[in-house]
PDB file of N, CA and C in Angstrom:
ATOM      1  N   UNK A   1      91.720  99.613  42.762  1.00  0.00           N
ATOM      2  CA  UNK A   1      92.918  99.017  42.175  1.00  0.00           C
ATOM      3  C   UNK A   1      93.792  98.381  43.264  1.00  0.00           C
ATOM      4  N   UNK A   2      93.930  99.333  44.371  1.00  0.00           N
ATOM      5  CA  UNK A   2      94.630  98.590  45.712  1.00  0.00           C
ATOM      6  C   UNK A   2      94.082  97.134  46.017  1.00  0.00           C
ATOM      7  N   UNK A   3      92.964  97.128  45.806  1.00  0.00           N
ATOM      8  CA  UNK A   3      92.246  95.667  46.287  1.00  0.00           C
ATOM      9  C   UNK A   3      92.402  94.285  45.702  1.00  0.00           C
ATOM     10  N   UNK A   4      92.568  94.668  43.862  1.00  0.00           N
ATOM     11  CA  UNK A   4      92.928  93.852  42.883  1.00  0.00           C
ATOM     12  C   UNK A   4      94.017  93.392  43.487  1.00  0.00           C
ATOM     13  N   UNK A   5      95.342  94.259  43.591  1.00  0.00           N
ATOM     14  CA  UNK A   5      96.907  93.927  43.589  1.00  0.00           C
ATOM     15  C   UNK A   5      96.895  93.021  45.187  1.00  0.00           C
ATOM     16  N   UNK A   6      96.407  93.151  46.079  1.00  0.00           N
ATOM     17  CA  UNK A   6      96.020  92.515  47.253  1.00  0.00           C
ATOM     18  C   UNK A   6      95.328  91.094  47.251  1.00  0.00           C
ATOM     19  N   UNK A   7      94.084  91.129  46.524  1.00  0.00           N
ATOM     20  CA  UNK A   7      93.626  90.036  46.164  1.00  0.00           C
ATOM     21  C   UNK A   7      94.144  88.717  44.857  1.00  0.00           C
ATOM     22  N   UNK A   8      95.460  89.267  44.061  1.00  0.00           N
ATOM     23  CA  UNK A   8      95.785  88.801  43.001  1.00  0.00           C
ATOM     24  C   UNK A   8      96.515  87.458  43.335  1.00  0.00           C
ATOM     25  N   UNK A   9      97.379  87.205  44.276  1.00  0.00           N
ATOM     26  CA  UNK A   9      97.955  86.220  45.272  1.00  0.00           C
ATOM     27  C   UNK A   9      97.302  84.954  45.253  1.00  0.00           C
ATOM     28  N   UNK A  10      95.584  84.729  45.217  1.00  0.00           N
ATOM     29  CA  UNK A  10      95.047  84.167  46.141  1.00  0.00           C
ATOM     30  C   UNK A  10      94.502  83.642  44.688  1.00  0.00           C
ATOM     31  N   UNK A  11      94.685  82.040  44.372  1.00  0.00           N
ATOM     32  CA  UNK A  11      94.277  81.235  43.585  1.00  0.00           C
ATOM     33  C   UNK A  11      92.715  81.030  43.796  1.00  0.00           C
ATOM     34  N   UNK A  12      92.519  80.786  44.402  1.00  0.00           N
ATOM     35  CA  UNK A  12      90.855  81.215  44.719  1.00  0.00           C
ATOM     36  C   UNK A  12      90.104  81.948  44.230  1.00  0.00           C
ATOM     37  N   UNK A  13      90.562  83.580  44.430  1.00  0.00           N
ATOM     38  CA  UNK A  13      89.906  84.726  44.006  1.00  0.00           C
ATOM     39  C   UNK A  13      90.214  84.845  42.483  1.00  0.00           C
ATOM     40  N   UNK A  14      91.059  84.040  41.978  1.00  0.00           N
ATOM     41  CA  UNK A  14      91.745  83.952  40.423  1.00  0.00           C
ATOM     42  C   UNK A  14      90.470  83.273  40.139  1.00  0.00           C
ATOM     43  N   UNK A  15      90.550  82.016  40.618  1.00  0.00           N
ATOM     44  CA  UNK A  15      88.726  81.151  40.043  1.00  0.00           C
ATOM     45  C   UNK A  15      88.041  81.752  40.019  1.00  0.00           C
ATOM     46  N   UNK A  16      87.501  82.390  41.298  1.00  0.00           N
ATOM     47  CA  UNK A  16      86.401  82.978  41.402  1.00  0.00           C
ATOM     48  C   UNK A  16      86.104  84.105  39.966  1.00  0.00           C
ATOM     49  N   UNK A  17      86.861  85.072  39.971  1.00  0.00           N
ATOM     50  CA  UNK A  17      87.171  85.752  39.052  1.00  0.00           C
ATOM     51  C   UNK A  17      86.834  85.581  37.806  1.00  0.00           C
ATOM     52  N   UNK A  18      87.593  84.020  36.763  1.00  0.00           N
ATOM     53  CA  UNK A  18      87.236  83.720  35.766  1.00  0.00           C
ATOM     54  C   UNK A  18      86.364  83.268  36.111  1.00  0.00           C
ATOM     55  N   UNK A  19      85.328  82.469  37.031  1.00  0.00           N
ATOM     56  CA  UNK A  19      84.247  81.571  36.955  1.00  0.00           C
ATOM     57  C   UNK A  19      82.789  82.649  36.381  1.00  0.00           C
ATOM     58  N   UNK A  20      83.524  84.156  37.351  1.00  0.00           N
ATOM     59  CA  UNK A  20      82.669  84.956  36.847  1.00  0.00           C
ATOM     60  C   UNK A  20      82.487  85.679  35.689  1.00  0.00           C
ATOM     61  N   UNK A  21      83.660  85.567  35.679  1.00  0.00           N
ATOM     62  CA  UNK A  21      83.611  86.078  33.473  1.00  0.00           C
ATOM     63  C   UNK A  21      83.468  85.100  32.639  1.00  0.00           C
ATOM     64  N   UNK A  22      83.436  83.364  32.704  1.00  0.00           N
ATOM     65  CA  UNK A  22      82.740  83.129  31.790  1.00  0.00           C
ATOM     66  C   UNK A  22      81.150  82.861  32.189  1.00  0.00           C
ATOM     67  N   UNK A  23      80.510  82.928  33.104  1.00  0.00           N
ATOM     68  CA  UNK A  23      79.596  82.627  33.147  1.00  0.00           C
ATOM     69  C   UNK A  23      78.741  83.944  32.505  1.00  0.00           C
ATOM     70  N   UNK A  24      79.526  85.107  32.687  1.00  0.00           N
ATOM     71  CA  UNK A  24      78.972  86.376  32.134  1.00  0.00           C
ATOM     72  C   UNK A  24      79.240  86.575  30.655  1.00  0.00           C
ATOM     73  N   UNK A  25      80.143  85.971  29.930  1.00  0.00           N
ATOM     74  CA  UNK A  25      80.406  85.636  28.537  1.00  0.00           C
ATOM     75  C   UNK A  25      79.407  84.409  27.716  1.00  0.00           C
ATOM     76  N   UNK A  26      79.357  83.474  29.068  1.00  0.00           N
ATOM     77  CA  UNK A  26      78.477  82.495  28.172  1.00  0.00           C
ATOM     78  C   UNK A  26      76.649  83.141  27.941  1.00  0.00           C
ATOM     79  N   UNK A  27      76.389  83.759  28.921  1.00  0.00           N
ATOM     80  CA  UNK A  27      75.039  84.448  29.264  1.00  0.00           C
ATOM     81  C   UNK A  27      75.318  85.439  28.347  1.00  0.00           C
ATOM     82  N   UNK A  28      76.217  86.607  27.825  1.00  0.00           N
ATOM     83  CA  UNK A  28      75.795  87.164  26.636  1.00  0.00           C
ATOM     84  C   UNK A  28      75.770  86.563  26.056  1.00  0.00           C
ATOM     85  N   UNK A  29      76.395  85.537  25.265  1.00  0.00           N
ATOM     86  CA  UNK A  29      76.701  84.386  23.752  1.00  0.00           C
ATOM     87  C   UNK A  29      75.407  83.804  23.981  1.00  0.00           C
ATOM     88  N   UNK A  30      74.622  83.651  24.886  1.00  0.00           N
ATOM     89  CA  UNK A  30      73.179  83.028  24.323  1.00  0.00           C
ATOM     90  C   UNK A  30      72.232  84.163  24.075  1.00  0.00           C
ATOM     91  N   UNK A  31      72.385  85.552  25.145  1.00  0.00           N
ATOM     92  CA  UNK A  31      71.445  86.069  24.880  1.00  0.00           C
ATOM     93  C   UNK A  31      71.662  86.787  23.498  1.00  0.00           C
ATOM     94  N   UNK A  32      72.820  86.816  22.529  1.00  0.00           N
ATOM     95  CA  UNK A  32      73.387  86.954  21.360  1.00  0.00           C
ATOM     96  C   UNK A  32      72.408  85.931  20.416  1.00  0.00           C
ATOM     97  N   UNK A  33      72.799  84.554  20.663  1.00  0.00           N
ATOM     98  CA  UNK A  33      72.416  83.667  19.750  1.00  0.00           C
ATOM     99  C   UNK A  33      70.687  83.868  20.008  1.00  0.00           C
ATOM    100  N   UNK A  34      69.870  84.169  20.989  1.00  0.00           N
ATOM    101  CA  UNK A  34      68.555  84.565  21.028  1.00  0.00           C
ATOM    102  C   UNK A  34      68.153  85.470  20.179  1.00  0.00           C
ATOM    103  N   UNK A  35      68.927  86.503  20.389  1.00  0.00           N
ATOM    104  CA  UNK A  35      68.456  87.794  19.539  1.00  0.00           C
ATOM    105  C   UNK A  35      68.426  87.812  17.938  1.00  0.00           C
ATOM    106  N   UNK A  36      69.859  86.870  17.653  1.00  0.00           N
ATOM    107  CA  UNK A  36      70.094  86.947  16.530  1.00  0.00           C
ATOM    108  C   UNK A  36      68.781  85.909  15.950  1.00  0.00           C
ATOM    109  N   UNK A  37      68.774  84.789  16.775  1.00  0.00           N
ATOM    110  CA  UNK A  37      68.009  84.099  16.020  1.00  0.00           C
ATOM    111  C   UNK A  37      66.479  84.552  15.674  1.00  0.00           C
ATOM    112  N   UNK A  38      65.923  85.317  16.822  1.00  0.00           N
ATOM    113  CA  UNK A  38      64.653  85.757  16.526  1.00  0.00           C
ATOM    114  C   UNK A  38      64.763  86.776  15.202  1.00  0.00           C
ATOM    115  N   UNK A  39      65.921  87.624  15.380  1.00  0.00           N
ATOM    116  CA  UNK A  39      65.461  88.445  13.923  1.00  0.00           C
ATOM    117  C   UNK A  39      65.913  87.671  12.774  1.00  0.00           C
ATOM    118  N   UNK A  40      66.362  86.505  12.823  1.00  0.00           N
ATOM    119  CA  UNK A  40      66.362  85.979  11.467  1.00  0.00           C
ATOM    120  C   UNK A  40      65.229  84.911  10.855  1.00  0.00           C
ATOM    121  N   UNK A  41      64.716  84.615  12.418  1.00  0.00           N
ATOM    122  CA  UNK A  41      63.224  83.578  11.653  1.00  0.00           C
ATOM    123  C   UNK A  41      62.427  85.001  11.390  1.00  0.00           C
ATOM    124  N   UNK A  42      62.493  86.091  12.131  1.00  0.00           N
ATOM    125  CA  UNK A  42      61.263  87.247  11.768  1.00  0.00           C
ATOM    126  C   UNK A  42      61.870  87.831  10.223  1.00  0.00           C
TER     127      UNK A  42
END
């Protein structure tokens, strides 16, 4: 938690940050739309 409040300052680590949550949001939402779709053609 010390590291967050340290690193929070830094517009950078803010990007970095979201760049990494949506890329980890968009990668579930497909592997979502995969799953779903296979059990609905099966």
């Amino acid at each position: 938690m010390k590291k967050l409040k340290v690193m929070l300052p830094n517009p950078l680590l803010y990007w970095s940050v979201f760049s990494r949550i949506g890329l980890a949001i968009g990668l579930s939402m497909i592997m979502w739309a995969l799953v779903l779709g296979m059990t609905y053609s099966s």
